[in-house]
N, C-alpha and C. Protein backbone atom coordinates (compact mmCIF):
# COMPACT_ATOMS: atom_id res chain seq x y z
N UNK A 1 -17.33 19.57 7.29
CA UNK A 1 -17.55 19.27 8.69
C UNK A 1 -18.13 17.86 8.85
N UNK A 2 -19.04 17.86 8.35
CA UNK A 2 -19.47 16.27 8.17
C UNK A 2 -18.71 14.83 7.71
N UNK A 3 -17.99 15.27 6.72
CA UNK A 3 -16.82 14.61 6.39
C UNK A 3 -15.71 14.28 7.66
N UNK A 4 -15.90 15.04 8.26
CA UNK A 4 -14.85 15.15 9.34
C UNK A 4 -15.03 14.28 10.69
N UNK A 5 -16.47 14.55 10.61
CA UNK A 5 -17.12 13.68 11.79
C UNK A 5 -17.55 12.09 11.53
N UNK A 6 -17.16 11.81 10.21
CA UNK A 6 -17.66 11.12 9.58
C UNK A 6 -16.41 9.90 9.67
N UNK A 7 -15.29 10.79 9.26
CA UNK A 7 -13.71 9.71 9.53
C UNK A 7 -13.50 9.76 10.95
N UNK A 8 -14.24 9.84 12.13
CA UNK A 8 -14.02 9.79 13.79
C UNK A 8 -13.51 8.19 13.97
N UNK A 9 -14.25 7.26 13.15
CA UNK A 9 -13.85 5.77 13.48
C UNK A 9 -12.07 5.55 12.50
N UNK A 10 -11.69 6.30 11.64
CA UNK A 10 -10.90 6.01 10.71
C UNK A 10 -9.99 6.56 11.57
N UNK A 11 -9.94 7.60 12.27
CA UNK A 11 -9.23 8.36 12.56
C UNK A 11 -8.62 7.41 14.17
N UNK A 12 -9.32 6.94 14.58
CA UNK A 12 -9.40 6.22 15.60
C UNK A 12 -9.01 4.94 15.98
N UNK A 13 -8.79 4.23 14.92
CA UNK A 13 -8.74 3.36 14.49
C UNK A 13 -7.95 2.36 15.50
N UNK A 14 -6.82 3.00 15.98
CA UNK A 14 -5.71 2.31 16.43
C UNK A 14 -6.54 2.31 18.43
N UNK A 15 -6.93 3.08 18.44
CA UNK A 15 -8.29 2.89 19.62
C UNK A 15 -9.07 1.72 20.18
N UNK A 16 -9.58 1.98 18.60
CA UNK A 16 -10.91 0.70 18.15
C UNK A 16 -10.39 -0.39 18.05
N UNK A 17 -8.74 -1.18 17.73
CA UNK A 17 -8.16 -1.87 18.04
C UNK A 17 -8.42 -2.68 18.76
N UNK A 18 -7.52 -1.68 20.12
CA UNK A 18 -6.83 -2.08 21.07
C UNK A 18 -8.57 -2.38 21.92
N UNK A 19 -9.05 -1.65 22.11
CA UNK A 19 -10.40 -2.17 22.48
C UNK A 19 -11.39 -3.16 22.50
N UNK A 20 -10.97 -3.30 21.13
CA UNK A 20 -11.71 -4.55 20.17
C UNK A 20 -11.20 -6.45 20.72
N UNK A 21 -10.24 -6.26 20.34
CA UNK A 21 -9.17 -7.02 20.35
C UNK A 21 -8.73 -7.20 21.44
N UNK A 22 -9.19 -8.41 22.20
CA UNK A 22 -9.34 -8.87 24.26
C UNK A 22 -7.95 -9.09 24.42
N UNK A 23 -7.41 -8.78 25.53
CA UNK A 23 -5.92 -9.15 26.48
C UNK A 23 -6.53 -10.36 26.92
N UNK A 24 -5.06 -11.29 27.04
CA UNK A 24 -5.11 -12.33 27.35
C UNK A 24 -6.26 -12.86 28.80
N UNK A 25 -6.61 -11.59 29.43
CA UNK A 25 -7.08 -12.03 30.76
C UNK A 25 -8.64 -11.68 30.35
N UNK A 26 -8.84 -11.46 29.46
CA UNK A 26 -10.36 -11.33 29.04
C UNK A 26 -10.96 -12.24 27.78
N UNK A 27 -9.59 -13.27 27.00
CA UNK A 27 -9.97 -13.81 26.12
C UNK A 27 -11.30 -14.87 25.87
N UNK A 28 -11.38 -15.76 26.99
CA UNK A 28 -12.74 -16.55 27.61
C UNK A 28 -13.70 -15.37 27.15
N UNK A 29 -13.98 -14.27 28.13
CA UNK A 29 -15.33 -13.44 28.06
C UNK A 29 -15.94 -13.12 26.75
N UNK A 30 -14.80 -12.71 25.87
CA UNK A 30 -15.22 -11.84 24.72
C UNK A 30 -15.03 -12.64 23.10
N UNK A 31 -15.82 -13.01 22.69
CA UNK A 31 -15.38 -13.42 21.44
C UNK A 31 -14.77 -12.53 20.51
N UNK A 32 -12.94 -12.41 20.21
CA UNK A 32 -12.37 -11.75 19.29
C UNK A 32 -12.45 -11.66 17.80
N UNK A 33 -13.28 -12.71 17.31
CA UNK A 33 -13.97 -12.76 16.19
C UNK A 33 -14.95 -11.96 15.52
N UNK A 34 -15.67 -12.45 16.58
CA UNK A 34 -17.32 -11.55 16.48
C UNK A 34 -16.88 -10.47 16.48
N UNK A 35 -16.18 -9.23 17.44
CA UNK A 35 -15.66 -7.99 17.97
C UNK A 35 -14.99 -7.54 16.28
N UNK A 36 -14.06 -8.48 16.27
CA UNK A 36 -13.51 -8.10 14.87
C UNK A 36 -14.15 -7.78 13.50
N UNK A 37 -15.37 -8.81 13.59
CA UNK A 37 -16.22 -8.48 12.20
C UNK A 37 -17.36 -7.55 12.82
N UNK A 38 -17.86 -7.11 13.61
CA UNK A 38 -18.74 -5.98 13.95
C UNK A 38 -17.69 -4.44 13.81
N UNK A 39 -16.37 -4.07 14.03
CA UNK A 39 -15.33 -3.49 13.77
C UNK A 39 -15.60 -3.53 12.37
N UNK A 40 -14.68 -4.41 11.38
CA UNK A 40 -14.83 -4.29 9.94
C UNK A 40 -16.09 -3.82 9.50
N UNK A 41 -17.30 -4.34 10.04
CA UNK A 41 -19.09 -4.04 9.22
C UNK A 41 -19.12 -2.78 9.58
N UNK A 42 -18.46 -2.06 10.49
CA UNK A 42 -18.79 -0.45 10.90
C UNK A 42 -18.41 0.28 10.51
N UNK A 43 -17.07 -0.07 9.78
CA UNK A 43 -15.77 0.58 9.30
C UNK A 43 -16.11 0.65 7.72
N UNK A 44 -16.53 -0.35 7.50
CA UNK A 44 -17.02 -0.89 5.83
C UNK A 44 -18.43 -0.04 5.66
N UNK A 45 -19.19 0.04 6.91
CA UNK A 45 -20.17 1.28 6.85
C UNK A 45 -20.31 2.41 6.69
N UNK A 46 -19.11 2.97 7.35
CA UNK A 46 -18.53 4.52 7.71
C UNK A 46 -17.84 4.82 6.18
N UNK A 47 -17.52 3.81 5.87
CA UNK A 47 -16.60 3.97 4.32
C UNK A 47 -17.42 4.32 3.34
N UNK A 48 -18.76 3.14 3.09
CA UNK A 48 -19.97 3.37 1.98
C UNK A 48 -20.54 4.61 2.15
N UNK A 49 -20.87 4.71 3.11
CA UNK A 49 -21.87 5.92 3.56
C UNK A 49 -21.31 7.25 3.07
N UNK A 50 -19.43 7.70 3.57
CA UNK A 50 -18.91 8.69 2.92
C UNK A 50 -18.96 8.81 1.88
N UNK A 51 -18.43 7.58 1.12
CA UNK A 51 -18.03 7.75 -0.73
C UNK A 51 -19.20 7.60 -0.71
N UNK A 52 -20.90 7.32 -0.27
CA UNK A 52 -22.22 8.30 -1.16
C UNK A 52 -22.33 9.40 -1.01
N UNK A 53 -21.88 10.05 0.02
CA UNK A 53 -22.24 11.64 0.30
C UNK A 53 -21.05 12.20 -0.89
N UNK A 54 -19.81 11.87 -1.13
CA UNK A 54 -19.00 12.38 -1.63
C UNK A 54 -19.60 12.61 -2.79
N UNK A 55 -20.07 11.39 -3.39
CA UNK A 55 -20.09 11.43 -5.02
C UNK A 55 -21.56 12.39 -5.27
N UNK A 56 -22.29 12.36 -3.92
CA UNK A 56 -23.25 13.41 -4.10
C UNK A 56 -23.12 14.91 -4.01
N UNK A 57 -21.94 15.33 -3.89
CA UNK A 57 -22.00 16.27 -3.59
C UNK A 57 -20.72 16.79 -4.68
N UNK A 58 -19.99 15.64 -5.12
CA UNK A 58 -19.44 16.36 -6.24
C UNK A 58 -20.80 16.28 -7.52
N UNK A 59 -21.64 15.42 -7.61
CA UNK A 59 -22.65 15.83 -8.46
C UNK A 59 -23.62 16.81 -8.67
N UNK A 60 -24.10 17.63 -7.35
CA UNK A 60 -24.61 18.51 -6.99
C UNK A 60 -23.40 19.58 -7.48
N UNK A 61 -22.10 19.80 -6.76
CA UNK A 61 -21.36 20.93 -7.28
C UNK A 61 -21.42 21.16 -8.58
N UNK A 62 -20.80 19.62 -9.66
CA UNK A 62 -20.92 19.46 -10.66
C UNK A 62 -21.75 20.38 -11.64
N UNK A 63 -23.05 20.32 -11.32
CA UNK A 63 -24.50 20.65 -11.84
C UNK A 63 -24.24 22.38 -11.84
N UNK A 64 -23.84 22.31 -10.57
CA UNK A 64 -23.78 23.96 -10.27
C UNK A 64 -22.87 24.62 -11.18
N UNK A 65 -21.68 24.02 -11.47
CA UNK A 65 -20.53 24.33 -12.41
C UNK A 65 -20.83 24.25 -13.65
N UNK A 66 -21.66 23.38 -14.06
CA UNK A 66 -22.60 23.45 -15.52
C UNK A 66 -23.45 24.70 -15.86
N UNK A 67 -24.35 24.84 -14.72
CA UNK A 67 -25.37 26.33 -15.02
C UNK A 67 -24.34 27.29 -15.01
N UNK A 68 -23.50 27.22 -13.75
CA UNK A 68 -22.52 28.94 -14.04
C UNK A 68 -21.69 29.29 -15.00
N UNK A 69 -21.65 28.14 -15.98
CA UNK A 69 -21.09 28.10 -17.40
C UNK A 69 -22.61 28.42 -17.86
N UNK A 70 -22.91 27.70 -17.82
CA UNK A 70 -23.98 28.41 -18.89
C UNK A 70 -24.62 30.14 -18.93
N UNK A 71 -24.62 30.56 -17.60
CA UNK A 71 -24.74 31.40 -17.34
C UNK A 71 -23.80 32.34 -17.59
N UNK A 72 -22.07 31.86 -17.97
CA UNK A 72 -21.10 32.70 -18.11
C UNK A 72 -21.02 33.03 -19.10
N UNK A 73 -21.75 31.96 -20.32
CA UNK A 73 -21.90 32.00 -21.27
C UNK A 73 -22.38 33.03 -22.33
N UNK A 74 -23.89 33.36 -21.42
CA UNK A 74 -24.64 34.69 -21.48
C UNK A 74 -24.50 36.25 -21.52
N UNK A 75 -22.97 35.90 -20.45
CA UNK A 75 -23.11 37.59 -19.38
C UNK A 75 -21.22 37.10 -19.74
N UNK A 76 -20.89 38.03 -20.74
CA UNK A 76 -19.36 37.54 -20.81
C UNK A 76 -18.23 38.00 -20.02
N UNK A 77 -18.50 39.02 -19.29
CA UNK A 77 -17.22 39.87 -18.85
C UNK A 77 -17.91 39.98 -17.23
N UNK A 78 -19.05 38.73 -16.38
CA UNK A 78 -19.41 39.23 -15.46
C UNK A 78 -18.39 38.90 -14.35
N UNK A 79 -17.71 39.39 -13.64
CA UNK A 79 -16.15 38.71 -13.11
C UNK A 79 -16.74 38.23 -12.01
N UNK A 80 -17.92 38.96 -10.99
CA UNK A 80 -18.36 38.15 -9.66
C UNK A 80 -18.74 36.52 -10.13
N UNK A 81 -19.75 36.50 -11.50
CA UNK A 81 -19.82 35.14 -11.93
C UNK A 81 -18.98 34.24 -12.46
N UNK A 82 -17.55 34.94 -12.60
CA UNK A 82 -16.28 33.95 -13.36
C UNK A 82 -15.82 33.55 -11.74
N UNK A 83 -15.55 34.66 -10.48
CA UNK A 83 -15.33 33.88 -9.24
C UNK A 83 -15.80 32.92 -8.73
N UNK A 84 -16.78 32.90 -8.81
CA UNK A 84 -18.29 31.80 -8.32
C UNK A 84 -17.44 30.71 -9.09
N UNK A 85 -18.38 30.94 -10.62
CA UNK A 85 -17.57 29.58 -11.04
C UNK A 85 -15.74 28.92 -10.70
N UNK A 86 -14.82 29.79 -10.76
CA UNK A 86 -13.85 29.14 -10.56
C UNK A 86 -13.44 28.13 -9.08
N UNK A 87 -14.26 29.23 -8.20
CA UNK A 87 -14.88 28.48 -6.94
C UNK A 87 -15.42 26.95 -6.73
N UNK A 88 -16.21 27.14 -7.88
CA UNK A 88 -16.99 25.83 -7.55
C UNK A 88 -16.08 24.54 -8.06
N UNK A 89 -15.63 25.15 -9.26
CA UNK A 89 -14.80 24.05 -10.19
C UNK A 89 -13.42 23.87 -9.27
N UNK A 90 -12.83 24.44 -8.06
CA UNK A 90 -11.85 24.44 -7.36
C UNK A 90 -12.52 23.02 -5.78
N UNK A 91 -13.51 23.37 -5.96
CA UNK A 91 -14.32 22.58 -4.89
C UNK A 91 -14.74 21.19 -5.24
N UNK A 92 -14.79 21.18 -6.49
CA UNK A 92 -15.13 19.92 -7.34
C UNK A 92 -13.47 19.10 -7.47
């Protein structure tokens, strides 16, 4: 879900454009420059910010997929704990 709300500017993009980017009868008012690199710095923001949550959360799954091996390790024939794990390693 977060991920989702997260690509709203990516998704949009062609929006953020046309918005961005002044018609001839507004070119004087608005600097298309400036507009353009505050666009890219937001976009280049929205980008960093995901790929950290991502890589955090495949590291967190990660971790999780390590103990439920280890744990599968223990308990050999437990099948609710072989679902879990295949779960997680499907999510990863």
């Amino acid at each position: 879900e977060l991920l989702r709300v997260m690509r709203t500017i990516d998704d949009r993009i062609v929006h953020e454009l046309n918005t961005t980017i002044p018609t001839a009868s507004f070119v004087g008012k608005v600097d298309p420059g400036q507009t353009c690199k505050e666009l890219y710095e937001s976009l280049m923001d929205a980008h960093t910010s995901r790929e950290r949550i991502i890589k955090n959360c495949i590291s967190q799954t990660s971790a999780v997929v390590k103990t439920l091996k280890e744990e599968r390790e223990k308990a050999d024939e437990d099948a609710a704990l072989l679902k879990q794990l295949r779960k997680e390693q499907t999510k990863v």
